[in-house]
C-alpha atoms as a PDB file:
ATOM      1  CA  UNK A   1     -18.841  -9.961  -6.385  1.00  0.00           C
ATOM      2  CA  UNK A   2     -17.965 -12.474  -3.366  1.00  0.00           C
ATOM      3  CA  UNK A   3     -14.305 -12.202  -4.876  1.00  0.00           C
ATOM      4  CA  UNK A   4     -14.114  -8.300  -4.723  1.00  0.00           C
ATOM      5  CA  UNK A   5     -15.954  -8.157  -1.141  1.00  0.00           C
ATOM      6  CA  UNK A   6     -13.030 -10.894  -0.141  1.00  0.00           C
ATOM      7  CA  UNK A   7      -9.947  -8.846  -1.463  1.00  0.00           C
ATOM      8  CA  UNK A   8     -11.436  -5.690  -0.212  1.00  0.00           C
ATOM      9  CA  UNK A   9     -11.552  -7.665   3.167  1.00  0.00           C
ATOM     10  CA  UNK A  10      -8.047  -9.072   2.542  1.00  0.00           C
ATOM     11  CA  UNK A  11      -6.595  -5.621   1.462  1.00  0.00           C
ATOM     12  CA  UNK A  12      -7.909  -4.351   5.193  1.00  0.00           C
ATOM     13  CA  UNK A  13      -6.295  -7.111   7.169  1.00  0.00           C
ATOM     14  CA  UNK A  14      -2.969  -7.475   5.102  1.00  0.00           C
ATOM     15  CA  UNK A  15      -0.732  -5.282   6.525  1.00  0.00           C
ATOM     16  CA  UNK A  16       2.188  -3.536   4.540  1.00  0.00           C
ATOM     17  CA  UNK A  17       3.668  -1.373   6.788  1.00  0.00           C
ATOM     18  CA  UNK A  18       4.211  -3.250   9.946  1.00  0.00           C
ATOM     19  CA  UNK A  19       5.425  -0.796  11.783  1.00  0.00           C
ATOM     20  CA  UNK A  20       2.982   1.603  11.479  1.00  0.00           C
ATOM     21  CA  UNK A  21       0.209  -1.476  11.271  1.00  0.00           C
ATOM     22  CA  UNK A  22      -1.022   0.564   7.441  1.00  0.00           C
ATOM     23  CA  UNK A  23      -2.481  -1.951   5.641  1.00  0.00           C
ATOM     24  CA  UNK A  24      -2.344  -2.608   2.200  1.00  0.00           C
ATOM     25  CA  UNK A  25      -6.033  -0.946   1.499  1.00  0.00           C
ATOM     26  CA  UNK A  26      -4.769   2.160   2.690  1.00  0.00           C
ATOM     27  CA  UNK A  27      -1.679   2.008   0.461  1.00  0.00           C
ATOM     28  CA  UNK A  28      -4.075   1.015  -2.800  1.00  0.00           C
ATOM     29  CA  UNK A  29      -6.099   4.451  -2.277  1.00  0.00           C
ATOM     30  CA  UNK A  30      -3.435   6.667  -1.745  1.00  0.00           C
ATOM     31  CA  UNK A  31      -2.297   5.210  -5.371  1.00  0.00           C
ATOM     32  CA  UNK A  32      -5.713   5.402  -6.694  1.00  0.00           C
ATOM     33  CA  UNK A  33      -6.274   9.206  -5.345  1.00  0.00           C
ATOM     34  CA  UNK A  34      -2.673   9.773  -7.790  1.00  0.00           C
ATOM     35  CA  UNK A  35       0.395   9.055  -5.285  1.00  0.00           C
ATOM     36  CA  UNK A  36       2.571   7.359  -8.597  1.00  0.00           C
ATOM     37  CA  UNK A  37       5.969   6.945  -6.650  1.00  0.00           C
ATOM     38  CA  UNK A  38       6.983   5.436  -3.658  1.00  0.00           C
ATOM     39  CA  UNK A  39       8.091   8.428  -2.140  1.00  0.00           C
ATOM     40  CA  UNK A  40       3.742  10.024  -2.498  1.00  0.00           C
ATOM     41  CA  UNK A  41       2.661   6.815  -1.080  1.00  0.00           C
ATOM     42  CA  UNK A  42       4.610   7.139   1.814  1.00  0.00           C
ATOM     43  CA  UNK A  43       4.181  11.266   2.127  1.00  0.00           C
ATOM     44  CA  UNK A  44      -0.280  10.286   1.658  1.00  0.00           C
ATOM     45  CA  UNK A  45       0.208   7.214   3.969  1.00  0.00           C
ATOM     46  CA  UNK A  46       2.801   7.645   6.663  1.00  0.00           C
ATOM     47  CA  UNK A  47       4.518   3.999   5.406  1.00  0.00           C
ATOM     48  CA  UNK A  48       7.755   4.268   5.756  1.00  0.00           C
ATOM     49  CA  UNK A  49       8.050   6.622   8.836  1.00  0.00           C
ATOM     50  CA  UNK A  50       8.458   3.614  11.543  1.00  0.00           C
ATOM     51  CA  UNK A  51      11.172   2.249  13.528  1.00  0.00           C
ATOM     52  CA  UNK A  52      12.552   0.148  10.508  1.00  0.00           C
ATOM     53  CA  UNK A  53      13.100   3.335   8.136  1.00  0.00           C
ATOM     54  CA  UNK A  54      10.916   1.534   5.543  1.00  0.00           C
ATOM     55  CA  UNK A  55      12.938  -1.268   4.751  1.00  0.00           C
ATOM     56  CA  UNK A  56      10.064  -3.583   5.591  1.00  0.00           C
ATOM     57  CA  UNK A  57       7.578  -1.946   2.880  1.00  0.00           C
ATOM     58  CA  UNK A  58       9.120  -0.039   0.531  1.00  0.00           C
ATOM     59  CA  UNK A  59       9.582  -2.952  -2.020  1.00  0.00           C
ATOM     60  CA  UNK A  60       5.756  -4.157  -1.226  1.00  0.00           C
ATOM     61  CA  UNK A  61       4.761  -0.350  -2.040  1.00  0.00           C
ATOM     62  CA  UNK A  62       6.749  -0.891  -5.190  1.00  0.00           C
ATOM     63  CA  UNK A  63       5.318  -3.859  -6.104  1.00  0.00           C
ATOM     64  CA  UNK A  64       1.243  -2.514  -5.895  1.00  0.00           C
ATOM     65  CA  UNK A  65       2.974   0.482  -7.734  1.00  0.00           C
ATOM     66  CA  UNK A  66       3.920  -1.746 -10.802  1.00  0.00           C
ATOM     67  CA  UNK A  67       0.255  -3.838 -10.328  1.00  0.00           C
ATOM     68  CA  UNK A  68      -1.274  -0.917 -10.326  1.00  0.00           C
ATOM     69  CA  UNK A  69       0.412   0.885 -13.761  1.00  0.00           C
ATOM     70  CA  UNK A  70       0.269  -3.158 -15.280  1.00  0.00           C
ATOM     71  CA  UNK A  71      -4.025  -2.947 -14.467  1.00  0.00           C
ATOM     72  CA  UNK A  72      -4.185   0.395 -16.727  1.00  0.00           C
END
């Protein structure tokens, strides 16, 4: 339980798009609710769409992607 409540609190604070300030619990639901590519993460989130083009988060989207299929 204290684990969950700590990575639910981590996944709030954790930014993944910087330039947008989305964080990375944001980015986990919009995966959860079915966004499967990078491209529907960053249409249901807005990551991406900031000053750096997405060069920042795209490979950290990619990389909850791949957690996310490996935790099926």
């Amino acid at each position: 339980m204290e684990h969950n409540l700590n990575q639910g609190l981590l996944d709030k604070l954790t930014k993944v798009c910087i330039c947008k300030g989305i964080p990375r619990s944001s980015i986990k639901a919009a995966i959860k609710n079915g966004a499967n590519t990078i491209e529907a993460v960053q249409k249901a989130t807005g990551a991406g769409s900031g000053s750096c083009g997405g060069k920042r988060c795209t490979s950290k989207i990619q990389e909850l992607l791949i957690q996310q299929k490996a935790g099926e």
